[in-house]
Protein backbone atom coordinates (compact mmCIF):
# COMPACT_ATOMS: atom_id res chain seq x y z
CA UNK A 1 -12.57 2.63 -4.28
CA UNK A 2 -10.91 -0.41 -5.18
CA UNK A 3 -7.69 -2.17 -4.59
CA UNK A 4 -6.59 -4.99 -7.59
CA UNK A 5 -3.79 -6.57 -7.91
CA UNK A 6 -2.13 -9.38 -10.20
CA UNK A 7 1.76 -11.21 -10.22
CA UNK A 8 2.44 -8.35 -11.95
CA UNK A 9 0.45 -4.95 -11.94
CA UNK A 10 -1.57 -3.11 -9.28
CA UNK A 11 -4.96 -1.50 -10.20
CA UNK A 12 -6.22 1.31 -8.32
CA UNK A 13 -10.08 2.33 -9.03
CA UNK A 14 -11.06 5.24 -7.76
CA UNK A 15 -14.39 6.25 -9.26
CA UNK A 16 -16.23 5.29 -12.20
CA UNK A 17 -13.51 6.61 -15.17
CA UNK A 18 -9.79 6.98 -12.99
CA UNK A 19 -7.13 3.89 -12.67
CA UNK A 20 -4.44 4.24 -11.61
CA UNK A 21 -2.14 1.19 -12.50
CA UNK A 22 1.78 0.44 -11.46
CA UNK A 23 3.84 -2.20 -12.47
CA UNK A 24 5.48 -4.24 -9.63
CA UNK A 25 8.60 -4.41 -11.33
CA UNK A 26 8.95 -0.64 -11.08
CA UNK A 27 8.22 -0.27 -7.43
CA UNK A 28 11.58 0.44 -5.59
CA UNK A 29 9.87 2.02 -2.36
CA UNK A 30 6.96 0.50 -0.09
CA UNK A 31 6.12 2.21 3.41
CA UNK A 32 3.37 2.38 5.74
CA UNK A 33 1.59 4.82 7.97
CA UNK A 34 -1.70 6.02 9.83
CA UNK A 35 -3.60 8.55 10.14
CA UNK A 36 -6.50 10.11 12.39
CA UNK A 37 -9.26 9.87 10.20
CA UNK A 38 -13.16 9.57 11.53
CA UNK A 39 -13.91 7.69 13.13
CA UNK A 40 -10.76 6.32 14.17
CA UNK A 41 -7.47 5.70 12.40
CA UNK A 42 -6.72 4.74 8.77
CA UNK A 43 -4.04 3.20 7.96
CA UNK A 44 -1.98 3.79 4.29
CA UNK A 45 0.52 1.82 2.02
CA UNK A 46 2.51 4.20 -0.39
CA UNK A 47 4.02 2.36 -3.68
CA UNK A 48 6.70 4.63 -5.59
CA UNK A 49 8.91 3.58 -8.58
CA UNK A 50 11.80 4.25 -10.56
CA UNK A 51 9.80 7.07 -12.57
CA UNK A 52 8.73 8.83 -9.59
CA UNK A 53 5.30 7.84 -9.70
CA UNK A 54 3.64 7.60 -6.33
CA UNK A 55 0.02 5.20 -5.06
CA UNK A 56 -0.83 5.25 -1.90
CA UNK A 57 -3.83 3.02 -0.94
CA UNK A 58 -5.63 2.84 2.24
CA UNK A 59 -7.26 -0.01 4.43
CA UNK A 60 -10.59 1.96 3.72
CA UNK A 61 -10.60 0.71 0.13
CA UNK A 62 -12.13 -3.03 -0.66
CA UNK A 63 -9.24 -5.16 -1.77
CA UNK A 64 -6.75 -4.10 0.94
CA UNK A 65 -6.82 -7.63 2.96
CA UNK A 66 -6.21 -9.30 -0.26
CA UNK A 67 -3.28 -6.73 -0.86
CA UNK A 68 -1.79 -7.39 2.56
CA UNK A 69 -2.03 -11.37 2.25
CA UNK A 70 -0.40 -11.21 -1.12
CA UNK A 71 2.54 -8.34 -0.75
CA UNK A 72 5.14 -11.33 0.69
CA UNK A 73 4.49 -13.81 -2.63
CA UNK A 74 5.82 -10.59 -4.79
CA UNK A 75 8.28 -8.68 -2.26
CA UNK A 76 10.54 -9.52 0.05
CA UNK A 77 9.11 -7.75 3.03
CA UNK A 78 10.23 -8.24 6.88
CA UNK A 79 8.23 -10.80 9.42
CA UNK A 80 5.92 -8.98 10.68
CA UNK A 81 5.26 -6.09 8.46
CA UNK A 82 1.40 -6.24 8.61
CA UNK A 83 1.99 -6.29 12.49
CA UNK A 84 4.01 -3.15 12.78
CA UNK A 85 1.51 -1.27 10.21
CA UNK A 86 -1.35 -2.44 12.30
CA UNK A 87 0.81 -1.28 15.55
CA UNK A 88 1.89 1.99 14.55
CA UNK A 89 0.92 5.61 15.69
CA UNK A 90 -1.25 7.63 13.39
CA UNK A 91 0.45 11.09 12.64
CA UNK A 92 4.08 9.37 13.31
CA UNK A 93 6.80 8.47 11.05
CA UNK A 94 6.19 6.85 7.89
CA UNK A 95 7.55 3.02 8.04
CA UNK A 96 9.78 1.83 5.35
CA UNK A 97 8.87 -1.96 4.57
CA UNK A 98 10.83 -2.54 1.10
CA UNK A 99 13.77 -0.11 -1.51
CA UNK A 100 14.94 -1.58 -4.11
């Protein structure tokens, strides 16, 4: 599983033959949680936009450092978002980190 991302577009490769692809401009939710997952915790970014479409990615997919260190260049997302993610409870409330 892969995490790709460009100024404008976000690739999500799953297996060999399913993408999944939103464009940034669409997005008008971003939140964070974790889970209990073995053998620890994983954590989760969901994406939606204006259509209803929802992409969650995980930090268990390659790509997902890249996606954290880029996020602030194309949203306006609080100090310390990565911090709070990384900080949170698994199983607790989802936290909102951008609505448009």
């Amino acid at each position: 599983m892969d995490i790709q991302f460009d100024e404008r577009t976000l690739y999500v490769k799953y297996d060999e033959d399913i993408d999944n692809t939103i464009f940034w401009e669409d997005v008008t939710y971003i939140a964070g949680y974790k889970v209990y997952a073995y053998p620890g915790e994983a954590a989760f970014l969901v994406f939606k936009t204006m259509e209803g479409e929802t992409l969650e990615v995980s930090d268990e997919m390659s790509g997902w450092l890249e996606l954290l260190g880029g996020l602030h260049t194309i949203f306006k997302l609080p100090v310390g978002w990565e911090e709070q993610l990384a900080d949170s409870e698994p199983d607790g409330d989802d936290i909102v980190f951008y609505t448009k």
